[in-house]
N, C-alpha and C. Protein backbone atom coordinates (compact mmCIF):
# COMPACT_ATOMS: atom_id res chain seq x y z
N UNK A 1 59.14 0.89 59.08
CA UNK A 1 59.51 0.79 57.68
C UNK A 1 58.34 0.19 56.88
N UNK A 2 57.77 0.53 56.11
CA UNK A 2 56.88 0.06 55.05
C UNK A 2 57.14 -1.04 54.55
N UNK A 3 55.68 -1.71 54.24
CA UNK A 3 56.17 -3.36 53.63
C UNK A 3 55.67 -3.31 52.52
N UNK A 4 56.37 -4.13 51.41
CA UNK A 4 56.25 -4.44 49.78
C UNK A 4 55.65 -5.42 49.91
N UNK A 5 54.85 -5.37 49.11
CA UNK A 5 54.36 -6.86 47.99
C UNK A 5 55.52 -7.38 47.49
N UNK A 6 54.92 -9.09 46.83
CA UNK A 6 56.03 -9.12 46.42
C UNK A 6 56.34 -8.39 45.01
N UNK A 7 55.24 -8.06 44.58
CA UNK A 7 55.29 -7.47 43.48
C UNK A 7 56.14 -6.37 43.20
N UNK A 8 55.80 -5.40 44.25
CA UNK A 8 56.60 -4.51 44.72
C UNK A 8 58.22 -4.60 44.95
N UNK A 9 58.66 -5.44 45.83
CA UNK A 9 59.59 -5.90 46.14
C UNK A 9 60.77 -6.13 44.67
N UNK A 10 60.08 -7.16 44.13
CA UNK A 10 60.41 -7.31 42.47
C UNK A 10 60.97 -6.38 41.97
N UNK A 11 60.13 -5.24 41.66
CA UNK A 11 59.94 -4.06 40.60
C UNK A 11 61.24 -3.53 41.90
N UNK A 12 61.06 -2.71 43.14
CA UNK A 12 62.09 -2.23 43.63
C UNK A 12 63.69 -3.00 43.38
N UNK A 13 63.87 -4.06 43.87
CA UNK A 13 65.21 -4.65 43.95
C UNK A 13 66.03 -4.65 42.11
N UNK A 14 64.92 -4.77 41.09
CA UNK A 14 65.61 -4.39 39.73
C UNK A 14 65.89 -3.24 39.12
N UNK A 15 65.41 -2.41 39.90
CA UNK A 15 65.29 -1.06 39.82
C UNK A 15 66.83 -0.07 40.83
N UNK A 16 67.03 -1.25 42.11
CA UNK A 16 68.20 -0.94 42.73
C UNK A 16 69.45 -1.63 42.34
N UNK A 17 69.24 -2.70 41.33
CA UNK A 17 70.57 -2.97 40.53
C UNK A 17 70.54 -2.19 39.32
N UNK A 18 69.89 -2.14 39.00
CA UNK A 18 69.45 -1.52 37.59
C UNK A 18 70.48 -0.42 37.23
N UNK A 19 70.36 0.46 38.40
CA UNK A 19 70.33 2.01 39.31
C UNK A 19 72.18 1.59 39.86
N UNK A 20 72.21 0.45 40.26
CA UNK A 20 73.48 0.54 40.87
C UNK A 20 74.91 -0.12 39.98
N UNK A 21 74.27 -1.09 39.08
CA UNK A 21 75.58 -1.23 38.19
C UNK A 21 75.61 -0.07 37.16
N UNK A 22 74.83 1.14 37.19
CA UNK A 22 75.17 1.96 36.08
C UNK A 22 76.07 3.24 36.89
N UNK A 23 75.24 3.20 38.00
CA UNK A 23 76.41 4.48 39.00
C UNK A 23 77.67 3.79 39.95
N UNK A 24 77.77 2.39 40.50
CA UNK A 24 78.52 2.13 40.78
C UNK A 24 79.45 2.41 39.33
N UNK A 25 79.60 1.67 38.21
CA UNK A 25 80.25 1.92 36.97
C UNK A 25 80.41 3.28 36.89
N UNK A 26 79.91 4.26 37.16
CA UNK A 26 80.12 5.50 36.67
C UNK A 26 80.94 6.51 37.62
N UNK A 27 80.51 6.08 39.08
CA UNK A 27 80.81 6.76 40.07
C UNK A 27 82.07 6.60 41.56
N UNK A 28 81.80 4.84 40.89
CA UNK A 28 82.43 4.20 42.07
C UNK A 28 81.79 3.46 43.25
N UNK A 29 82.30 2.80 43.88
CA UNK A 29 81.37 2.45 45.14
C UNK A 29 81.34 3.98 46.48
N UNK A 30 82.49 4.06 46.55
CA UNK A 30 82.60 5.48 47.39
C UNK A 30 81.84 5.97 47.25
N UNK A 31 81.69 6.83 45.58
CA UNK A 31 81.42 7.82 45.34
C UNK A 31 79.65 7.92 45.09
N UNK A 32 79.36 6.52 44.95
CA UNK A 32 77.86 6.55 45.20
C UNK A 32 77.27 6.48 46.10
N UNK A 33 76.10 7.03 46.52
CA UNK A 33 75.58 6.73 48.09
C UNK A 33 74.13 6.33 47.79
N UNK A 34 73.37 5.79 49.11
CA UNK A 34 72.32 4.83 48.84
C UNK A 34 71.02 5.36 48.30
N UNK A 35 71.39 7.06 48.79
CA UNK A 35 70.06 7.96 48.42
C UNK A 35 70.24 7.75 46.83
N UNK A 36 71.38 8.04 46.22
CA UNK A 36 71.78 7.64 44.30
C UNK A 36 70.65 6.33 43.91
N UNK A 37 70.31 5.05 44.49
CA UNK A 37 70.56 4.23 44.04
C UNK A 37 68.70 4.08 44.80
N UNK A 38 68.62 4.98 45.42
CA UNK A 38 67.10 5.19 46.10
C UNK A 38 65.58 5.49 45.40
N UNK A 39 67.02 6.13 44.79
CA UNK A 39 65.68 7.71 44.19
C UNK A 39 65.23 7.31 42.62
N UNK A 40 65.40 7.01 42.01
CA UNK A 40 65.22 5.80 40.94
C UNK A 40 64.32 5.03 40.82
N UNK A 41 64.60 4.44 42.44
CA UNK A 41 63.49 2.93 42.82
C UNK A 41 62.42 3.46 43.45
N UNK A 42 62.42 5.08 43.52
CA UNK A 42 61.11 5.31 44.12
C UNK A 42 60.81 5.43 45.90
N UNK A 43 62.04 4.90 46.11
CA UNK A 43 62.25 4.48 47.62
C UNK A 43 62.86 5.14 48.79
N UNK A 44 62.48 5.49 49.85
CA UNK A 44 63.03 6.04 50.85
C UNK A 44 64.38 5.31 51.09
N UNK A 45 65.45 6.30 51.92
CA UNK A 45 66.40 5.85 51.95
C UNK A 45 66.89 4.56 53.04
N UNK A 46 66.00 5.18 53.97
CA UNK A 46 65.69 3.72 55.23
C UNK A 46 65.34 2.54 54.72
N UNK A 47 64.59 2.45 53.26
CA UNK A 47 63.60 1.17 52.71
C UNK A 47 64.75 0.39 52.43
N UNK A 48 66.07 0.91 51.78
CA UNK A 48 67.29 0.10 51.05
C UNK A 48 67.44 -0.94 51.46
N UNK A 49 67.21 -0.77 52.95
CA UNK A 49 68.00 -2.19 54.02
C UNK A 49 67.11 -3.06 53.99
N UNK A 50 65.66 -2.95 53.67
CA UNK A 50 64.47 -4.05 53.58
C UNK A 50 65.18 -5.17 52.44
N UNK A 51 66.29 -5.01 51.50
CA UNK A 51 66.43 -5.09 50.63
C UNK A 51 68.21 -6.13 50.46
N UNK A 52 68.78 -4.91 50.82
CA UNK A 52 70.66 -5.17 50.93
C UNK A 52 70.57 -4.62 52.22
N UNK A 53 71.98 -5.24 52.69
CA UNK A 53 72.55 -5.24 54.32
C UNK A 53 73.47 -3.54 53.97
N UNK A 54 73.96 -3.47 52.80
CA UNK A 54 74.76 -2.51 52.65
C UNK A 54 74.79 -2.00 51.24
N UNK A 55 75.40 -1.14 50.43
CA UNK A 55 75.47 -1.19 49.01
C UNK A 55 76.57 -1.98 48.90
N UNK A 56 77.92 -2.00 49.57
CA UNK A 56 78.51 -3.29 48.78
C UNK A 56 78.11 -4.79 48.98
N UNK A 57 77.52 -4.94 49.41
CA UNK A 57 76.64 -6.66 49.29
C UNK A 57 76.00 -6.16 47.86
N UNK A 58 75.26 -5.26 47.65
CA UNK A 58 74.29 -5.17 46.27
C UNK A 58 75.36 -5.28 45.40
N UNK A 59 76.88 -4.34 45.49
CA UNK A 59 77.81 -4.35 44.33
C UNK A 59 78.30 -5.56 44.44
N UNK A 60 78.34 -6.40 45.57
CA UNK A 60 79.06 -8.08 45.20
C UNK A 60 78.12 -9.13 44.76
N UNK A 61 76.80 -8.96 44.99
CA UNK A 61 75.69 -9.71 44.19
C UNK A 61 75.93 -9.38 42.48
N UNK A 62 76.04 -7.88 41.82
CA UNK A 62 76.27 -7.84 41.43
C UNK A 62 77.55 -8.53 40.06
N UNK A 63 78.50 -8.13 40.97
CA UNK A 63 79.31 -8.84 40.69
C UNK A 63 79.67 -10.41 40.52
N UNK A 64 78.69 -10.84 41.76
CA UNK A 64 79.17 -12.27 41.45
C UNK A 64 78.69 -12.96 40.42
N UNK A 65 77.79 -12.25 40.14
CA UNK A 65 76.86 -12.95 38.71
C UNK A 65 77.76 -12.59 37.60
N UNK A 66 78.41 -11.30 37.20
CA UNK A 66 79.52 -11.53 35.97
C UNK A 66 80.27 -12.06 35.74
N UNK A 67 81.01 -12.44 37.63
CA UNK A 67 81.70 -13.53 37.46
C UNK A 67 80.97 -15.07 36.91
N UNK A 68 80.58 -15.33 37.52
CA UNK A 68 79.25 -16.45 37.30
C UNK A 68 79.50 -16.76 35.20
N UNK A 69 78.88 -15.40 34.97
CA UNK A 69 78.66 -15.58 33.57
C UNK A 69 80.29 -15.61 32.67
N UNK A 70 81.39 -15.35 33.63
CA UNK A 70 82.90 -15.53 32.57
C UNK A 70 83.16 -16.81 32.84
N UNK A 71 82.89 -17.43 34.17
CA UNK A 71 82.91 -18.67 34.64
C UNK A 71 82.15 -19.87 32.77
N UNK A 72 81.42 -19.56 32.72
CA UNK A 72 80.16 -20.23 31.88
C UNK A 72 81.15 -20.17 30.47
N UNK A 73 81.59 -18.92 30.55
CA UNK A 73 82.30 -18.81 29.05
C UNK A 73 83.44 -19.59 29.33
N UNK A 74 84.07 -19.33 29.81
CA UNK A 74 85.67 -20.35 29.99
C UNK A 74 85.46 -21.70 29.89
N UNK A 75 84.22 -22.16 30.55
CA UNK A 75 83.73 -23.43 30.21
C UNK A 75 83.95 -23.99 29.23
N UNK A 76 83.24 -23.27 28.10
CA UNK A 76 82.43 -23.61 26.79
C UNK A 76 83.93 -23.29 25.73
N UNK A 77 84.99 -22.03 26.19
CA UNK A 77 85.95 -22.13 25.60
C UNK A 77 86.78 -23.38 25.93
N UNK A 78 87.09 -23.88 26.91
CA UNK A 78 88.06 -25.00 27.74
C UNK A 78 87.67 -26.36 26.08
N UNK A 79 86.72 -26.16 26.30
CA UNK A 79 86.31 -27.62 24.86
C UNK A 79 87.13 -27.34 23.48
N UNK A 80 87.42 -26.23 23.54
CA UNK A 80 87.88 -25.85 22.05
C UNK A 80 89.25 -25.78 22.01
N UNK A 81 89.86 -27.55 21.97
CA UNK A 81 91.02 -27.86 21.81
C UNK A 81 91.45 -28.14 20.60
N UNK A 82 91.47 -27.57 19.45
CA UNK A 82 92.02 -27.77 18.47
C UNK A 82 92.64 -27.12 18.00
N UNK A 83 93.42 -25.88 18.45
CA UNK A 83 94.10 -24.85 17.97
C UNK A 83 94.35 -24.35 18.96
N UNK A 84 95.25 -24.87 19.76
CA UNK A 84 95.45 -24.16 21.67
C UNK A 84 95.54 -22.83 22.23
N UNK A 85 97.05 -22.64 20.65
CA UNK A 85 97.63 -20.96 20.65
C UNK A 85 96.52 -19.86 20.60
N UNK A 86 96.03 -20.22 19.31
CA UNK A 86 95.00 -19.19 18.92
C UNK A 86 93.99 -19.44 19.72
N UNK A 87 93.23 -20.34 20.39
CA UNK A 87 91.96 -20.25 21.02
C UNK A 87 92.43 -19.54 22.25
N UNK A 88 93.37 -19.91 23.09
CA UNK A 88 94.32 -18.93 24.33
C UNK A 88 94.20 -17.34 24.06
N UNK A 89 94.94 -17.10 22.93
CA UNK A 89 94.76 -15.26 22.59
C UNK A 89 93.56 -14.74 22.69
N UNK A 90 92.65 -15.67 21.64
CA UNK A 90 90.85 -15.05 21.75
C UNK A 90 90.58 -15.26 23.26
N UNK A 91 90.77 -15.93 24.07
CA UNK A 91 90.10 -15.96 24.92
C UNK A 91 90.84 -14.71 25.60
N UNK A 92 91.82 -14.47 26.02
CA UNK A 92 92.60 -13.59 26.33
C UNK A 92 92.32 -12.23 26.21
N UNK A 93 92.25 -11.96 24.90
CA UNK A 93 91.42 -10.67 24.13
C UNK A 93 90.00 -10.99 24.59
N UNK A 94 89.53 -11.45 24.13
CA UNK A 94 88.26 -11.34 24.57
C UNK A 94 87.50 -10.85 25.97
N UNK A 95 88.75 -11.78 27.07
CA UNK A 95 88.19 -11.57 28.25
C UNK A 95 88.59 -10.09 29.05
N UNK A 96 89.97 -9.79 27.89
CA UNK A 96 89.78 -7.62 27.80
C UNK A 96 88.78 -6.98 27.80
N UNK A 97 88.28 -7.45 26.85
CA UNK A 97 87.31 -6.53 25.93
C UNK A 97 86.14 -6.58 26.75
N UNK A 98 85.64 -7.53 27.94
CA UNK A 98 84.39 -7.94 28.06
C UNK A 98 84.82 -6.92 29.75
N UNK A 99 85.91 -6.91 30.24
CA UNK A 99 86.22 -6.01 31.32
C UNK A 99 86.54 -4.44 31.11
N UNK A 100 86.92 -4.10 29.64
CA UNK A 100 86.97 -2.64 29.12
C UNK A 100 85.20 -2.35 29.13
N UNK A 101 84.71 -3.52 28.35
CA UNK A 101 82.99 -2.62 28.01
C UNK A 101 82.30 -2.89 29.37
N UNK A 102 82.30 -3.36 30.58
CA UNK A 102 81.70 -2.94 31.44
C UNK A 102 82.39 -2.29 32.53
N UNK A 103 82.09 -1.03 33.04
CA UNK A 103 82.31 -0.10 33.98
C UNK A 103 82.05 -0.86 35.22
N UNK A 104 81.59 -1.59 35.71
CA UNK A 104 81.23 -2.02 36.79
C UNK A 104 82.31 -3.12 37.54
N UNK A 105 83.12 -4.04 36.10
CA UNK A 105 83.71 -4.76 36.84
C UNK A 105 84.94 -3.67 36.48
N UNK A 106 84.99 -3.08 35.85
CA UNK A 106 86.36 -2.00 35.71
C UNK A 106 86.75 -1.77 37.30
N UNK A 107 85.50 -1.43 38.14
CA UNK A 107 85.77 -0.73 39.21
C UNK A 107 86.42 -2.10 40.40
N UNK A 108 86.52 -2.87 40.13
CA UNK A 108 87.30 -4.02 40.88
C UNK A 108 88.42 -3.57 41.37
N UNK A 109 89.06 -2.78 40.24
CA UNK A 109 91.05 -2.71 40.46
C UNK A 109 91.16 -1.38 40.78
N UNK A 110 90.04 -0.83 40.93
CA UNK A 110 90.25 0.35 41.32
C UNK A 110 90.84 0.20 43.24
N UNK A 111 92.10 0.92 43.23
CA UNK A 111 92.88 0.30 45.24
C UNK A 111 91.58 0.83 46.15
N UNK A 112 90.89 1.76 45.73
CA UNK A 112 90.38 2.53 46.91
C UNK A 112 89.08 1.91 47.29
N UNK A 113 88.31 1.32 46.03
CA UNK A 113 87.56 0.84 46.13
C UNK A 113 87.31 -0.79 46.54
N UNK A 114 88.38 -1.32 45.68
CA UNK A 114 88.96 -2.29 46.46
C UNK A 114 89.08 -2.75 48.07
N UNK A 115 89.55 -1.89 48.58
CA UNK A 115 89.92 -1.75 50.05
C UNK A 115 88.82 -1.51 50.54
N UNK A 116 87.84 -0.24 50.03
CA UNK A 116 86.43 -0.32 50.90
C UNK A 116 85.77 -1.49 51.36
N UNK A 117 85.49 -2.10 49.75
CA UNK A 117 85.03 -3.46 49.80
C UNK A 117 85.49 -4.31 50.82
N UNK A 118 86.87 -4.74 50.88
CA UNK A 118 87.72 -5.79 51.90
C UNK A 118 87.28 -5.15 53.16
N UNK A 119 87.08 -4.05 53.26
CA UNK A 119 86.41 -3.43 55.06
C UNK A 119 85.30 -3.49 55.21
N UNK A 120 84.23 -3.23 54.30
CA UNK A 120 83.03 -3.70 55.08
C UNK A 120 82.19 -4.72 54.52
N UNK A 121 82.75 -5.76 53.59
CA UNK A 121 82.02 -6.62 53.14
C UNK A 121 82.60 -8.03 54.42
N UNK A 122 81.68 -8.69 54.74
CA UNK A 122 81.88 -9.66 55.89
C UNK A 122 83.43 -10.48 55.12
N UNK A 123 84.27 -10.80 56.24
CA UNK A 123 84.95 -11.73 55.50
C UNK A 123 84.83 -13.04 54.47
N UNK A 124 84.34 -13.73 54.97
CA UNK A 124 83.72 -15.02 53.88
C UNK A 124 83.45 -14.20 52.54
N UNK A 125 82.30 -13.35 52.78
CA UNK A 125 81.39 -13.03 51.21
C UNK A 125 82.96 -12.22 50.60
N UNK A 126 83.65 -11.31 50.98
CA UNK A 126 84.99 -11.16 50.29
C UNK A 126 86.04 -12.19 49.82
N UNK A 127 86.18 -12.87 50.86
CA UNK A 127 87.19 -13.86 50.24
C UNK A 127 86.61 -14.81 49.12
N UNK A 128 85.09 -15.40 49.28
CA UNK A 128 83.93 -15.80 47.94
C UNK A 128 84.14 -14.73 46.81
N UNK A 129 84.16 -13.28 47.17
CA UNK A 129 84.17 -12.43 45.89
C UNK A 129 85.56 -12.51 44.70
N UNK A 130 86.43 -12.37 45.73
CA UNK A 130 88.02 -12.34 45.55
C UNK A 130 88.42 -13.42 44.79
N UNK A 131 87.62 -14.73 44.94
CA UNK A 131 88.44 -16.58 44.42
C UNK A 131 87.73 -15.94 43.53
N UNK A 132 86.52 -15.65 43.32
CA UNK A 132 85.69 -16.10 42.23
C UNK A 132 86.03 -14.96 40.66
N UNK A 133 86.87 -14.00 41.41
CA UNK A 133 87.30 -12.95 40.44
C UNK A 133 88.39 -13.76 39.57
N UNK A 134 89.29 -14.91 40.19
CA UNK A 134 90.43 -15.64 39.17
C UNK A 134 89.49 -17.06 39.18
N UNK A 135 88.57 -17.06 40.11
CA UNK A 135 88.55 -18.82 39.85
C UNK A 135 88.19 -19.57 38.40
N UNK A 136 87.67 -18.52 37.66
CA UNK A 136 87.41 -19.44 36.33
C UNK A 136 88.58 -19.41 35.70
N UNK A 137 89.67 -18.79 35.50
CA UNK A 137 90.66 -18.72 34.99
C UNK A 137 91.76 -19.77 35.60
N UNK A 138 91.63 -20.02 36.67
CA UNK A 138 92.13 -20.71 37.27
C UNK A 138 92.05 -22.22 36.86
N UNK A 139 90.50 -22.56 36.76
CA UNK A 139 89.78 -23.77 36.53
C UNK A 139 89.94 -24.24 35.08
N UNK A 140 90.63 -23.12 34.23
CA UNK A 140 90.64 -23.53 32.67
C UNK A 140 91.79 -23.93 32.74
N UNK A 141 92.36 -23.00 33.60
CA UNK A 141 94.47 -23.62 33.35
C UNK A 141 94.72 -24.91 33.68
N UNK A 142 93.67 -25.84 34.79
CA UNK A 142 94.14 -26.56 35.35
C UNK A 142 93.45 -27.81 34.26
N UNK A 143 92.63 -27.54 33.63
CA UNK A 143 91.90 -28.51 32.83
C UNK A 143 92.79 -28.63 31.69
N UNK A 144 93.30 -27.11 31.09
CA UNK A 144 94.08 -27.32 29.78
C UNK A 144 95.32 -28.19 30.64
N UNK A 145 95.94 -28.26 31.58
CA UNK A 145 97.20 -28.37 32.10
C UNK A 145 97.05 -30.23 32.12
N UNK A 146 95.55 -30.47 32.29
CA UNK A 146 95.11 -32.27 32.83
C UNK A 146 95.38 -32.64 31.22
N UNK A 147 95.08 -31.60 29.96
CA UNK A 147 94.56 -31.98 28.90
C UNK A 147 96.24 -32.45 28.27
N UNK A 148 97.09 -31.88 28.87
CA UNK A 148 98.28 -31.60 28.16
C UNK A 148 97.89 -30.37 27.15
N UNK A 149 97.67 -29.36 27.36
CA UNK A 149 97.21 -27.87 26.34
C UNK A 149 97.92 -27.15 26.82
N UNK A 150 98.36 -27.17 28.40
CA UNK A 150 99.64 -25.95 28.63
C UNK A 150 100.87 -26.54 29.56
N UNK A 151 101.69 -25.41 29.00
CA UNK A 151 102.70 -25.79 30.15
C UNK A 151 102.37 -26.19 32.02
N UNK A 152 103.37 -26.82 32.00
CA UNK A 152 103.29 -27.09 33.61
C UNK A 152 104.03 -25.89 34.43
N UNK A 153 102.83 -25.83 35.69
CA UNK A 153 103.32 -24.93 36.77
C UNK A 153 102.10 -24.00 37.40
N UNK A 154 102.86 -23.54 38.48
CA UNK A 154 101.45 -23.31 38.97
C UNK A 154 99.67 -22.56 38.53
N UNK A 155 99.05 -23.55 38.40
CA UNK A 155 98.01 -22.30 37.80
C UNK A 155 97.77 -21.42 38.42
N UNK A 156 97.80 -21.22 39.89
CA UNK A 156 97.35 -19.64 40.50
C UNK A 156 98.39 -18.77 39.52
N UNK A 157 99.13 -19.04 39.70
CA UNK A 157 100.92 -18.27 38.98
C UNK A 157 100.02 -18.08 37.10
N UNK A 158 100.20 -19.14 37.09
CA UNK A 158 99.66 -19.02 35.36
C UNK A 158 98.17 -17.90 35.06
N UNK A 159 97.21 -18.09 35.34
CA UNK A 159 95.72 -17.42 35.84
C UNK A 159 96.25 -16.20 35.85
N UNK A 160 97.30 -15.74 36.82
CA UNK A 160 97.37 -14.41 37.10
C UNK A 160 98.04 -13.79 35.54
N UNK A 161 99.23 -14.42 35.61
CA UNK A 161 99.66 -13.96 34.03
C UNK A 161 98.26 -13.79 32.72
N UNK A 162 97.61 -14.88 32.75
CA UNK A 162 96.67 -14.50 31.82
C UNK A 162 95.10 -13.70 31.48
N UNK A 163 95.48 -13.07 33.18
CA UNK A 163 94.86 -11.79 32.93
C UNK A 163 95.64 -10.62 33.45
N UNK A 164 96.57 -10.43 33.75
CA UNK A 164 97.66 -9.39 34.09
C UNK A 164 97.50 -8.28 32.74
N UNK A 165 96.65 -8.70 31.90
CA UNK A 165 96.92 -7.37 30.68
C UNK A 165 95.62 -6.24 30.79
N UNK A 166 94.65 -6.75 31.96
CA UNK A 166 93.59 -6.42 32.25
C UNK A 166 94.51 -5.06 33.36
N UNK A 167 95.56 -4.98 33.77
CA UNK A 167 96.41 -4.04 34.89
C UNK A 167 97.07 -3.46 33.85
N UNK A 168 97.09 -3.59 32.68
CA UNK A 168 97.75 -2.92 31.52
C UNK A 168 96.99 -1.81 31.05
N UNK A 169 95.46 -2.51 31.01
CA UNK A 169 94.26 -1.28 30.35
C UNK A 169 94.72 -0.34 31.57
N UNK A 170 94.84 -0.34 32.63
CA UNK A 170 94.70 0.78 33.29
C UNK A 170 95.88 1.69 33.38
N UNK A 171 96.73 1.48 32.41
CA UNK A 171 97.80 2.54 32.22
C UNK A 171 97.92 2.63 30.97
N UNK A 172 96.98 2.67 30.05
CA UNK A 172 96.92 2.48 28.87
C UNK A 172 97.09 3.98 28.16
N UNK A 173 97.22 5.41 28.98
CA UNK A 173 97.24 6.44 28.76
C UNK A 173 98.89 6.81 28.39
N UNK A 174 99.79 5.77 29.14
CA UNK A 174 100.69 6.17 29.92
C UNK A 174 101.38 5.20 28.68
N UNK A 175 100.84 4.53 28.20
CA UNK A 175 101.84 3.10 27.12
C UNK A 175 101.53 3.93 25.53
N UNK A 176 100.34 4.80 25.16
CA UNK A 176 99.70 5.63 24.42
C UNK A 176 98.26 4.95 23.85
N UNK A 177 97.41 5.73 23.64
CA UNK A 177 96.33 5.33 23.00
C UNK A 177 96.56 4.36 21.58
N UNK A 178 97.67 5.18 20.78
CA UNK A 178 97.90 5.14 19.38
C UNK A 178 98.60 3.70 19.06
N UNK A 179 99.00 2.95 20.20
CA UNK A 179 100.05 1.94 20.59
C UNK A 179 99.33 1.27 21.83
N UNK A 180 98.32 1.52 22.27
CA UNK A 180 97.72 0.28 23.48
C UNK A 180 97.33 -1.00 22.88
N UNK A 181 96.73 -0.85 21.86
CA UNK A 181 95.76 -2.27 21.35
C UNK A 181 96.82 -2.86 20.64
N UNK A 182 98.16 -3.08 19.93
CA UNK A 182 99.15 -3.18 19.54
C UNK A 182 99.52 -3.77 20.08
N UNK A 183 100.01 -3.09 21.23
CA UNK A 183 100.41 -4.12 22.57
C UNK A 183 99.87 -5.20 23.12
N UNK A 184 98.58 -5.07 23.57
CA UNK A 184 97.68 -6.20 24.25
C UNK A 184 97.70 -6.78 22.89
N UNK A 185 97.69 -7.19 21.64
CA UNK A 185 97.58 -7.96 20.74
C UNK A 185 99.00 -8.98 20.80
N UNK A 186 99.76 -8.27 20.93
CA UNK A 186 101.10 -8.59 20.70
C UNK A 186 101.44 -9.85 22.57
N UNK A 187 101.13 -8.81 23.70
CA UNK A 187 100.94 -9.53 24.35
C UNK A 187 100.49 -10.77 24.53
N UNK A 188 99.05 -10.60 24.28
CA UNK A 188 98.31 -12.01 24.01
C UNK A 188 99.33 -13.22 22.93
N UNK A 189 99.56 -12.69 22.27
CA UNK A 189 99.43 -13.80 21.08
C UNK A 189 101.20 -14.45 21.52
N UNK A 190 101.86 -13.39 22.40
CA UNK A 190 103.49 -14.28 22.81
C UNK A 190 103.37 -15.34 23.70
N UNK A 191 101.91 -14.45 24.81
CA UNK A 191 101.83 -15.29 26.12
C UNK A 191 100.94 -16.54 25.43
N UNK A 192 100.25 -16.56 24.63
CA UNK A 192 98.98 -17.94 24.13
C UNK A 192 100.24 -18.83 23.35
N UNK A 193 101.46 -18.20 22.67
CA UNK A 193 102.25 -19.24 21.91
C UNK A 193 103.26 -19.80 23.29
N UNK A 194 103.35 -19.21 24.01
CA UNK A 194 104.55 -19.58 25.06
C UNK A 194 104.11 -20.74 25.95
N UNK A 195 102.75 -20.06 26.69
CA UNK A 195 101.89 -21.70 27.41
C UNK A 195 101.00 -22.40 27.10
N UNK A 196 101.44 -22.66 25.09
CA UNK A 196 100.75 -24.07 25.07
C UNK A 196 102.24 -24.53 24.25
N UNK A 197 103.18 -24.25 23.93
CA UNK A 197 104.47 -25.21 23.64
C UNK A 197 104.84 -25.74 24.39
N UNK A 198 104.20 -26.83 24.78
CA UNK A 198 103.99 -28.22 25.63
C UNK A 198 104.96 -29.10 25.06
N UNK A 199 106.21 -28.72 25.91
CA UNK A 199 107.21 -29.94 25.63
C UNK A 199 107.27 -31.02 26.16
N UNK A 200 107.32 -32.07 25.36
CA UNK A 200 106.97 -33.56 26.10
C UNK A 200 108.71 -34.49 25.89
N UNK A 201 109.58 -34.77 26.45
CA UNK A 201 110.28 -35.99 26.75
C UNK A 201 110.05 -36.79 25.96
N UNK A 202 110.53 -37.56 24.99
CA UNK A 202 110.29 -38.71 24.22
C UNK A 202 110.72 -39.74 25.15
């Protein structure tokens, strides 16, 4: 197998994400293969492995960095306690909107692809992929929950509800185009008034 500079190396490996969050997004993990994600970078198809163990390690590197970067946002939202309801919905909406405009994490909920992933990604780096897909959501519920900002109960339980509308986009054909965003608005704004009416015991 031929050896890179690192220079080389560089220019190839941005060139094989580059190449792979636009066809994984477009194609799928299945449906892309390594020669797709090769030929781009200039690179024989044997060279890939100098590189990634597999293409789904490249799609969970991938990935873990978007997670990484919603992680960062939830952060920076978690501070913005002065309006619980409404900061809950935006974040809510927002964190739609940021999984509708990229194709790449779209392909998460996809079952088939899903399942590939859980088969040949090592266990650890899956079950790391898997927390880290709720863990920021997780980590806000439990901070608003320390803050008194939401109801009590479980945050895994809670987390899931407050992205459960993200399993909505994907039948969004089926609820109508003309009436989807209606909904997820309406959604958001019952579920953001429901778990922060933080009833307290006098």
């Amino acid at each position: 197998m031929k050896s890179f500079s690192e220079e080389e190396r560089n220019r190839i490996r941005n060139a094989l994400r580059e190449t792979a969050a636009m066809e994984f997004g477009r194609r799928g993990i299945r449906g892309t293969g390594i020669q797709d994600l090769c030929g781009r970078a200039g690179i024989a198809s044997g060279s890939f492995y100098a590189f990634y163990d597999s293409k789904e390690r490249l799609y969970a590197e991938l990935l873990g960095e978007r997670y990484a970067a919603n992680a960062e946002a939830f952060r920076r939202v978690s501070a913005m306690t002065s309006r619980p309801a409404e900061t809950l919905e935006a974040l809510m909406k927002g964190a739609l909107e940021a999984f509708r405009s990229d194709p790449l994490l779209r392909r998460i909920v996809d079952p088939e692809d899903r399942a590939l992933l859980r088969r040949k990604l090592p266990e650890e780096v899956w079950k790391t992929l898997d927390e880290a897909s709720l863990g920021a959501m997780e980590t806000f519920v439990r901070d608003w929950q320390a803050r008194g900002l939401l109801v009590e109960g479980d945050p895994r339980t809670l987390a899931l509800l407050l992205t459960s509308h993200f399993f909505l986009y994907l039948h969004a054909d089926q609820i109508g185009e003309d009436r989807f965003d209606a909904v997820i608005a309406l959604f958001a704004r019952c579920t953001a008034r429901g778990l922060t009416e933080v009833r307290r015991t006098p």
